[in-house]
PDB file of N, CA and C in Angstrom:
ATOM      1  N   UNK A   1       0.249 -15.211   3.200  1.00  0.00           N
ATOM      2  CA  UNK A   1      -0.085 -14.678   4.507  1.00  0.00           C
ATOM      3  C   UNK A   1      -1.604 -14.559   4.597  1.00  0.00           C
ATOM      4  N   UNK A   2      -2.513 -15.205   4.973  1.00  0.00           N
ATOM      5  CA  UNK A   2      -3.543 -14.979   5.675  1.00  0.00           C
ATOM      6  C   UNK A   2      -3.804 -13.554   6.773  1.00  0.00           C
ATOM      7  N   UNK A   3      -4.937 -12.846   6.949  1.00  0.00           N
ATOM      8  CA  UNK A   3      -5.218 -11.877   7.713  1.00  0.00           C
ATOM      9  C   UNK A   3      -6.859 -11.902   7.890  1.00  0.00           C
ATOM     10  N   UNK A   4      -6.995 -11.637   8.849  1.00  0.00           N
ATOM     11  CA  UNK A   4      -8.507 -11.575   9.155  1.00  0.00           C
ATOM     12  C   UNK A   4      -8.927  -9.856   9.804  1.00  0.00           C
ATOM     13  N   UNK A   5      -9.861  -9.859   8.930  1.00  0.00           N
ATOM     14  CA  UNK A   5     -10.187  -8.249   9.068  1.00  0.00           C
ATOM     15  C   UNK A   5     -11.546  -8.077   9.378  1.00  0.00           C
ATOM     16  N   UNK A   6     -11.483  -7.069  10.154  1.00  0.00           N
ATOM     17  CA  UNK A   6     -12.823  -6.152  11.048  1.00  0.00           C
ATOM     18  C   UNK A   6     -13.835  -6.143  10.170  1.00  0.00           C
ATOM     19  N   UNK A   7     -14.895  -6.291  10.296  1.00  0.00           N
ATOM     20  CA  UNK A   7     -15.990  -6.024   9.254  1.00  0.00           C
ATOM     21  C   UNK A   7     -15.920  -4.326   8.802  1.00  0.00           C
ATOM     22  N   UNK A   8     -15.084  -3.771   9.849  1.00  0.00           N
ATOM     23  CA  UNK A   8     -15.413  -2.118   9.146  1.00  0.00           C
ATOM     24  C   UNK A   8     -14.342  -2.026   8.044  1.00  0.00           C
ATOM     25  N   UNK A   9     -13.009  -2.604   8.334  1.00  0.00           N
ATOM     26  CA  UNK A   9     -11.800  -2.480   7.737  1.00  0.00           C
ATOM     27  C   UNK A   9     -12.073  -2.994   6.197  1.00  0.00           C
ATOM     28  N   UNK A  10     -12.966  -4.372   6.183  1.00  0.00           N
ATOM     29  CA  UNK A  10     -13.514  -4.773   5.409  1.00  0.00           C
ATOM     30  C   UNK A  10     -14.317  -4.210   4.310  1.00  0.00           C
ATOM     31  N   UNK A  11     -15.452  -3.485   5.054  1.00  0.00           N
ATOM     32  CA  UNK A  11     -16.058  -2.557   4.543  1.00  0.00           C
ATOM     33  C   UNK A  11     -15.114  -1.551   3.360  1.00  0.00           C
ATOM     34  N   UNK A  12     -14.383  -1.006   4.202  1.00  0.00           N
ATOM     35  CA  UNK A  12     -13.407   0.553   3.490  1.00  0.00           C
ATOM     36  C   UNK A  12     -12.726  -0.192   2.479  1.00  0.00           C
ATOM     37  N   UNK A  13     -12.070  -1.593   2.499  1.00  0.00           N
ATOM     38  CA  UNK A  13     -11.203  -1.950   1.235  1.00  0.00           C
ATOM     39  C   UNK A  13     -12.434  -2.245  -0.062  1.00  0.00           C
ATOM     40  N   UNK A  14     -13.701  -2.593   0.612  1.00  0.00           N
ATOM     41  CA  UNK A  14     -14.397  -2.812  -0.782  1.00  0.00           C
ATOM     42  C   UNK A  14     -14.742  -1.528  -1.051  1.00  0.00           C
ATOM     43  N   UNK A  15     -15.311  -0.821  -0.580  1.00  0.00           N
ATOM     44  CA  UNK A  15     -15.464   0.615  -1.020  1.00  0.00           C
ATOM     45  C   UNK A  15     -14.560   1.167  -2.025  1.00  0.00           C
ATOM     46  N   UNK A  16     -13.156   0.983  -1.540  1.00  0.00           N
ATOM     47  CA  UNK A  16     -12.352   1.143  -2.275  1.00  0.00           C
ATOM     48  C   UNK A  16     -11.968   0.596  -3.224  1.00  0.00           C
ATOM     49  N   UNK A  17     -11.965  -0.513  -3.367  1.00  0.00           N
ATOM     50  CA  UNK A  17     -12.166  -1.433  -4.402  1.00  0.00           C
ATOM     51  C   UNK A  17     -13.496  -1.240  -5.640  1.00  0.00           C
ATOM     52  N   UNK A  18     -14.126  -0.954  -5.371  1.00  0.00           N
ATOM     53  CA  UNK A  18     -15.364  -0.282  -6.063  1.00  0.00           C
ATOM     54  C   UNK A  18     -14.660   1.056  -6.928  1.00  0.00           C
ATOM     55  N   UNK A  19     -14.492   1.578  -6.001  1.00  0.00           N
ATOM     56  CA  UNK A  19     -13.813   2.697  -6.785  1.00  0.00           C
ATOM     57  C   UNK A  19     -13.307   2.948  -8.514  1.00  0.00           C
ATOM     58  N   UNK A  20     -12.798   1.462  -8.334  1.00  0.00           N
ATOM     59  CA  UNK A  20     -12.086   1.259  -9.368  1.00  0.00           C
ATOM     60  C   UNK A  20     -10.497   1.910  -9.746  1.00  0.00           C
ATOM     61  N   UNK A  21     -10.162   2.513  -8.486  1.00  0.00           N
ATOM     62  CA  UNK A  21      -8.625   2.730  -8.432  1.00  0.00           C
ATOM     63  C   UNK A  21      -7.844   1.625  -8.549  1.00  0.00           C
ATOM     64  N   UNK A  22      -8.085   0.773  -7.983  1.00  0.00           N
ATOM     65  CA  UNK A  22      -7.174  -0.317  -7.499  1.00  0.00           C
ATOM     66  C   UNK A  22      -7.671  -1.883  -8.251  1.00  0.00           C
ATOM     67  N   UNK A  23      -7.398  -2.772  -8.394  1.00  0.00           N
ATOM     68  CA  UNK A  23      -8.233  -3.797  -8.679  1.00  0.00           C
ATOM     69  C   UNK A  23      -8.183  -4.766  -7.966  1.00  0.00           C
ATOM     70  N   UNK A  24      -6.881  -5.565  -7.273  1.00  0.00           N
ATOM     71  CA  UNK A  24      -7.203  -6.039  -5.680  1.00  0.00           C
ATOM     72  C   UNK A  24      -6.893  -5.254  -4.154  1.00  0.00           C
ATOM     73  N   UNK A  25      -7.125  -6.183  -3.223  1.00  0.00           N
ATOM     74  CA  UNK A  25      -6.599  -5.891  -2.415  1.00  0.00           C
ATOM     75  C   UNK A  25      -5.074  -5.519  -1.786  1.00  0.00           C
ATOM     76  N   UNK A  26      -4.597  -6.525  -2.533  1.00  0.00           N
ATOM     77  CA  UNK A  26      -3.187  -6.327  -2.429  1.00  0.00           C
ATOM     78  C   UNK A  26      -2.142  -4.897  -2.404  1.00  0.00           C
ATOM     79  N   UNK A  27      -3.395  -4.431  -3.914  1.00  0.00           N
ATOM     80  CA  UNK A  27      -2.589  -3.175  -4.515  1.00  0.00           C
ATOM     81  C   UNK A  27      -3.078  -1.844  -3.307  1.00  0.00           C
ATOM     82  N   UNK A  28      -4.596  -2.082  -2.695  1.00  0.00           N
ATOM     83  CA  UNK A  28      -4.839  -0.944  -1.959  1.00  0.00           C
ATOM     84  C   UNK A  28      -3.675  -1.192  -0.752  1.00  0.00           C
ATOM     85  N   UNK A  29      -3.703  -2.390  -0.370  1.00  0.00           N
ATOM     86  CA  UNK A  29      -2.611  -2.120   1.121  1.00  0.00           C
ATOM     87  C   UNK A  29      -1.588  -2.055   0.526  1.00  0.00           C
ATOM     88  N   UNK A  30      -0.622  -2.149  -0.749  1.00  0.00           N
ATOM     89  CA  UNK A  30       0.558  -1.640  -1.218  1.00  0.00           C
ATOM     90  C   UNK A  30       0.412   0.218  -1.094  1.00  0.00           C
ATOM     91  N   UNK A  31      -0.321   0.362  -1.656  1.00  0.00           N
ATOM     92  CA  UNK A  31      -0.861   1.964  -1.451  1.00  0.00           C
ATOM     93  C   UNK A  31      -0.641   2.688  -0.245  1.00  0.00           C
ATOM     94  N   UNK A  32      -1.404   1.585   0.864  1.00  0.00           N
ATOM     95  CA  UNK A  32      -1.638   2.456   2.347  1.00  0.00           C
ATOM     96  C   UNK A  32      -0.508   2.302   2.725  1.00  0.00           C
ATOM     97  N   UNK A  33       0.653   0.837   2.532  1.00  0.00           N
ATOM     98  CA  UNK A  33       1.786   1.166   3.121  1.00  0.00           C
ATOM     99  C   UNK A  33       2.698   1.766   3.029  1.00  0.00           C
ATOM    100  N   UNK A  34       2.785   2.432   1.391  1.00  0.00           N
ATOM    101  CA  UNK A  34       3.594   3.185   0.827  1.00  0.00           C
ATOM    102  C   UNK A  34       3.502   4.876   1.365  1.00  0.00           C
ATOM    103  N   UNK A  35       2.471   5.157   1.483  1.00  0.00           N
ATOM    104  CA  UNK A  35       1.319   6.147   2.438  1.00  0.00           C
ATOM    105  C   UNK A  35       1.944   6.707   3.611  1.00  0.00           C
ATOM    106  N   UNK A  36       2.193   5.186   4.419  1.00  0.00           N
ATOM    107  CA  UNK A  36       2.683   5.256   5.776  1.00  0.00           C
ATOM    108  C   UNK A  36       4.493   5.523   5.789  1.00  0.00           C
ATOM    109  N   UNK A  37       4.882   4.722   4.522  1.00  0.00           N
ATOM    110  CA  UNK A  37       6.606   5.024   4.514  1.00  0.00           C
ATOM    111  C   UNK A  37       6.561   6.597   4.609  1.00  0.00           C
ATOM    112  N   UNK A  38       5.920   7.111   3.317  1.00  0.00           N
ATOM    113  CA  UNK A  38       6.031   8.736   3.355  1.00  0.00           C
ATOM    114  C   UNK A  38       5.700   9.577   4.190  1.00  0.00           C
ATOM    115  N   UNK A  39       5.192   8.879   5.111  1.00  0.00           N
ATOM    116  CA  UNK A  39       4.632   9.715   6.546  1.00  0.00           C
ATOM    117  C   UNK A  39       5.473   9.617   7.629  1.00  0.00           C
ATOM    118  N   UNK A  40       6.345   8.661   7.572  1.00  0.00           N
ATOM    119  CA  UNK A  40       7.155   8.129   8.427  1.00  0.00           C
ATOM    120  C   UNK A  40       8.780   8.950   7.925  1.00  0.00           C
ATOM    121  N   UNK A  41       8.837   9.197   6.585  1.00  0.00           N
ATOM    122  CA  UNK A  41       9.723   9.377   6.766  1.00  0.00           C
ATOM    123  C   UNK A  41       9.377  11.344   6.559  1.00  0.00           C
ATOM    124  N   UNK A  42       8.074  11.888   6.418  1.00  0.00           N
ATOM    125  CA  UNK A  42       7.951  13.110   7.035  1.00  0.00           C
ATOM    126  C   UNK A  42       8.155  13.610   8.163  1.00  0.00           C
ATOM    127  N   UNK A  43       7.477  12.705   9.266  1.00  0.00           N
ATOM    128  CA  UNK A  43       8.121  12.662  10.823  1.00  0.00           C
ATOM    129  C   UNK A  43       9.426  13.032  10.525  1.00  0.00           C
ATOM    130  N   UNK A  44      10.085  11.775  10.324  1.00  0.00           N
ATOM    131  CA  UNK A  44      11.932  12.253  10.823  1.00  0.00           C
ATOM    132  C   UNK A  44      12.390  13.658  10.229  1.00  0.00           C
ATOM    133  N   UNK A  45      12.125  13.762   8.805  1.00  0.00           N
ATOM    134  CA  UNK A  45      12.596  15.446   8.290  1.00  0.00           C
ATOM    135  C   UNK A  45      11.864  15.957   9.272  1.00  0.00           C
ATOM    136  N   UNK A  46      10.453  16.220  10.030  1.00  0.00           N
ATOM    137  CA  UNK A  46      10.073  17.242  10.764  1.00  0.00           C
ATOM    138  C   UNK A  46      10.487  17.229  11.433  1.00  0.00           C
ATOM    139  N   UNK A  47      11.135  16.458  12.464  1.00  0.00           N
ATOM    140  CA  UNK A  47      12.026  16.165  13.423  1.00  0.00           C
ATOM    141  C   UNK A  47      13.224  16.473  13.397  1.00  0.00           C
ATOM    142  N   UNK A  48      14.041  16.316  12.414  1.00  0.00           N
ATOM    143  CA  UNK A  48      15.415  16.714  12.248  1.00  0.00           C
ATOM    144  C   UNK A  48      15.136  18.297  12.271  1.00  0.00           C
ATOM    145  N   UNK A  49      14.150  18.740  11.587  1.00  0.00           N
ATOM    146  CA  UNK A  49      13.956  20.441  10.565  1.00  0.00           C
ATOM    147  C   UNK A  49      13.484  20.604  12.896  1.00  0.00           C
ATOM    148  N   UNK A  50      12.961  20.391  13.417  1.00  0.00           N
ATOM    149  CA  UNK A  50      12.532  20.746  14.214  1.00  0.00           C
ATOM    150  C   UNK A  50      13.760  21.321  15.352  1.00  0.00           C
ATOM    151  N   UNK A  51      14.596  19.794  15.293  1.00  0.00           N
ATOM    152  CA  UNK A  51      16.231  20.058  16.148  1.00  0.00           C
ATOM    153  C   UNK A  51      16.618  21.180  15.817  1.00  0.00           C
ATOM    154  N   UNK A  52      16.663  21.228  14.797  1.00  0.00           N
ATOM    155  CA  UNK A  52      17.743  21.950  14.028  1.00  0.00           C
ATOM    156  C   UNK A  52      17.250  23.820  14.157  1.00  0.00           C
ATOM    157  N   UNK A  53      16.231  23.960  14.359  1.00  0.00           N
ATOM    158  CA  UNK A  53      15.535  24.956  14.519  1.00  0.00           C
ATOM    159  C   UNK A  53      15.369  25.543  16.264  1.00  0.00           C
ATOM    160  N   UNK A  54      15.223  24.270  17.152  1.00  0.00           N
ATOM    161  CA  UNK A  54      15.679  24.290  18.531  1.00  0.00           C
ATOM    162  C   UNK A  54      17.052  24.431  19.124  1.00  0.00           C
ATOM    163  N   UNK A  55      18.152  24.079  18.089  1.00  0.00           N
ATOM    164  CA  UNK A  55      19.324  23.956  18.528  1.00  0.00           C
ATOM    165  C   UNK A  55      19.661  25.975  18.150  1.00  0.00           C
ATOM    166  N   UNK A  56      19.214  26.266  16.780  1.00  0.00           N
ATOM    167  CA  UNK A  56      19.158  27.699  16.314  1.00  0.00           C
ATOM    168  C   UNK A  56      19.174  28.910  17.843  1.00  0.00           C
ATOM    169  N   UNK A  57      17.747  28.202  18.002  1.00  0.00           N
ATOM    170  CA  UNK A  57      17.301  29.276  19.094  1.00  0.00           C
ATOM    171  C   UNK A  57      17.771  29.193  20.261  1.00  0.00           C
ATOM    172  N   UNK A  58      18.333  28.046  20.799  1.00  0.00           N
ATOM    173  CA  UNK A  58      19.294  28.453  22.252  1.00  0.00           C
ATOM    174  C   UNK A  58      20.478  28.779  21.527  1.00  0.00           C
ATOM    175  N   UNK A  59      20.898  28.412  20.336  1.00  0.00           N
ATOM    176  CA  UNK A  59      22.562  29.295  20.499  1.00  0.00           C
ATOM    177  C   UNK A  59      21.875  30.830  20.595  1.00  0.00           C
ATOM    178  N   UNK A  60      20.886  31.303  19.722  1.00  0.00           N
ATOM    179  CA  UNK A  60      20.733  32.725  19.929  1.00  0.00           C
ATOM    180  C   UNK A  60      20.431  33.677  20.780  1.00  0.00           C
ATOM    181  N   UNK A  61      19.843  32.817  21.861  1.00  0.00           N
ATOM    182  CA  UNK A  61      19.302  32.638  23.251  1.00  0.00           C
ATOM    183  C   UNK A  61      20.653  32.871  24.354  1.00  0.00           C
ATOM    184  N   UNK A  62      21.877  31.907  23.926  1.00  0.00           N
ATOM    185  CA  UNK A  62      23.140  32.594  24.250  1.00  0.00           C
ATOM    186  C   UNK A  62      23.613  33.469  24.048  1.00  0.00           C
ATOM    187  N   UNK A  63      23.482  34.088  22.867  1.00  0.00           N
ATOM    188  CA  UNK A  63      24.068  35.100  22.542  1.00  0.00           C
ATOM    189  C   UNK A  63      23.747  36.501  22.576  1.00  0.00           C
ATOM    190  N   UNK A  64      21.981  36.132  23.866  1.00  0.00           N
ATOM    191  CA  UNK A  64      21.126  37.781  24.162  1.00  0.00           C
ATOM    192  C   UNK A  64      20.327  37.794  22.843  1.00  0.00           C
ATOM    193  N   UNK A  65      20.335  37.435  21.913  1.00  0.00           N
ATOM    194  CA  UNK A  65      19.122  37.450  20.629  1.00  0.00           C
ATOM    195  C   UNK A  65      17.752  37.086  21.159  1.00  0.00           C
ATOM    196  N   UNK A  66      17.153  37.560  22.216  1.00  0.00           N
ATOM    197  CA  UNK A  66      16.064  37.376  22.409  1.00  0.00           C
ATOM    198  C   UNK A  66      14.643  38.537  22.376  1.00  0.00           C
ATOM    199  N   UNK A  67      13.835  38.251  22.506  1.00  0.00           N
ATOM    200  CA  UNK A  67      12.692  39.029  22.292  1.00  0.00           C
ATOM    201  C   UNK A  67      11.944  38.912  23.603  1.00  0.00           C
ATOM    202  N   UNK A  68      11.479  40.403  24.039  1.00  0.00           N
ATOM    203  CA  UNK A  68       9.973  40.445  25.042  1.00  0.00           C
ATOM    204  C   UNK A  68       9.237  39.766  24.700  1.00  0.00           C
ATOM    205  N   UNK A  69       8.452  39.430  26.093  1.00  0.00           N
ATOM    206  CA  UNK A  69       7.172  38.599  25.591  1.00  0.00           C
ATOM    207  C   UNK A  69       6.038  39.608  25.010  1.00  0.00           C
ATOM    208  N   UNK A  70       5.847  40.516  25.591  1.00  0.00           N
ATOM    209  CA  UNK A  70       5.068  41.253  24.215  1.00  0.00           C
ATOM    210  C   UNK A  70       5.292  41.357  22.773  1.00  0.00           C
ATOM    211  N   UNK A  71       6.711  41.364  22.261  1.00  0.00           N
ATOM    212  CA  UNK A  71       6.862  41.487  21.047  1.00  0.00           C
ATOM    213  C   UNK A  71       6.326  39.933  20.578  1.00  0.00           C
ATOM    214  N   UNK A  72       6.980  38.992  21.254  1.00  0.00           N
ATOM    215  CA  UNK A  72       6.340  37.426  20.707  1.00  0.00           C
ATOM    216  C   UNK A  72       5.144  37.318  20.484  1.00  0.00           C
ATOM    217  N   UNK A  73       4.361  37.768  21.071  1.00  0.00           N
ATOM    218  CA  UNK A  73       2.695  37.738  21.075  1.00  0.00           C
ATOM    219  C   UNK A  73       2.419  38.571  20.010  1.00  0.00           C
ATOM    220  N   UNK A  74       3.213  39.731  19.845  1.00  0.00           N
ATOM    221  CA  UNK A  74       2.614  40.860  18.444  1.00  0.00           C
ATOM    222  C   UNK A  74       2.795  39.506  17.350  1.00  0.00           C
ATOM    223  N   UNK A  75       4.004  38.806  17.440  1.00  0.00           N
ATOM    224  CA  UNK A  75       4.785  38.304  15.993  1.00  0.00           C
ATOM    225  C   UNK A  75       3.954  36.713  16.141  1.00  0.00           C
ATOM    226  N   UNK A  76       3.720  36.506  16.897  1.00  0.00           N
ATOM    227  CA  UNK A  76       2.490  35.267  17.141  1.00  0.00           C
ATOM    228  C   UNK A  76       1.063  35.793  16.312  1.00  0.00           C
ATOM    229  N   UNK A  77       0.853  36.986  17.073  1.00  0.00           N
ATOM    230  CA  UNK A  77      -0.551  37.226  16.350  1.00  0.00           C
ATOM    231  C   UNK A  77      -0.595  37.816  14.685  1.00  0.00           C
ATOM    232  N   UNK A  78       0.745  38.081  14.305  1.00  0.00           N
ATOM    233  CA  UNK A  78       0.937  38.320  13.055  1.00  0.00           C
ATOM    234  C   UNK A  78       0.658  36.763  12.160  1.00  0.00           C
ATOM    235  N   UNK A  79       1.415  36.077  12.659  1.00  0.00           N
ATOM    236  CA  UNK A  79       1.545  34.699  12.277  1.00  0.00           C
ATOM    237  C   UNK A  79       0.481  34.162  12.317  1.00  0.00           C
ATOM    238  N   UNK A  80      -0.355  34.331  13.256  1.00  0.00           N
ATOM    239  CA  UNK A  80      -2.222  33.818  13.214  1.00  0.00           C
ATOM    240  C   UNK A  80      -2.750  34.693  11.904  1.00  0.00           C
ATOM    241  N   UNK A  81      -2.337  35.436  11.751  1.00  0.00           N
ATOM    242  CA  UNK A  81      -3.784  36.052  10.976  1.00  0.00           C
ATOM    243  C   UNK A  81      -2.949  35.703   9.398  1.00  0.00           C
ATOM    244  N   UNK A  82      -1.675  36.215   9.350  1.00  0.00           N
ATOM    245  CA  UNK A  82      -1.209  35.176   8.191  1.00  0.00           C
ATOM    246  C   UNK A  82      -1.766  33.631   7.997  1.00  0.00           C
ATOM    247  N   UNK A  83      -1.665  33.062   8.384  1.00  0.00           N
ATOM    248  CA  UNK A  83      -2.349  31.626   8.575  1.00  0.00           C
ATOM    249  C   UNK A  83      -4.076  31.797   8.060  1.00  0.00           C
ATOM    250  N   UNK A  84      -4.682  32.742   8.402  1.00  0.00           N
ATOM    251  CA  UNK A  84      -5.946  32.589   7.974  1.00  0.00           C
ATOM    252  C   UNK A  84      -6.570  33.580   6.777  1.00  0.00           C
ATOM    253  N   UNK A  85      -5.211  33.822   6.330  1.00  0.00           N
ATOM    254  CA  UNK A  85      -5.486  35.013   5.000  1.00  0.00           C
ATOM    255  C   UNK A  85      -5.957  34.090   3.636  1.00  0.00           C
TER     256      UNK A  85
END
């Protein structure tokens, strides 16, 4: 397979190649695509974990399990400052 590449794209594989991680090209785009499987297949678990977490909250949502919007905002701003501890 032939490919013709951007002088920048170009650039980043020798860089990388320099490195001395890798020793051709081949092996860095085996790398990046392997990269992209695991990212791809992070999407779908976040996606499924996401349904599955949306489907949670309207059954509970049926069932009156809900919260004021003031309390959400307390448990939001709890959740912010957790995040930056």
């Amino acid at each position: 397979m032939d490919m013709t590449l951007t002088p920048e794209i170009e650039h980043r594989l020798e860089l990388r190649l320099r490195e001395g991680r890798w020793k051709t090209a081949s092996e860095v785009l085996e790398t990046a695509l392997d990269l992209l499987d695991d990212m791809d297949d992070l999407i779908v678990v976040s996606r499924e974990e996401l349904n599955a977490k949306l489907e949670e909250s309207f059954a509970a949502a049926e069932r009156g399990e809900t919260i004021s919007g003031k309390d959400l905002e307390a448990e939001l701003d709890t959740w912010r400052a957790n995040l930056g501890a």
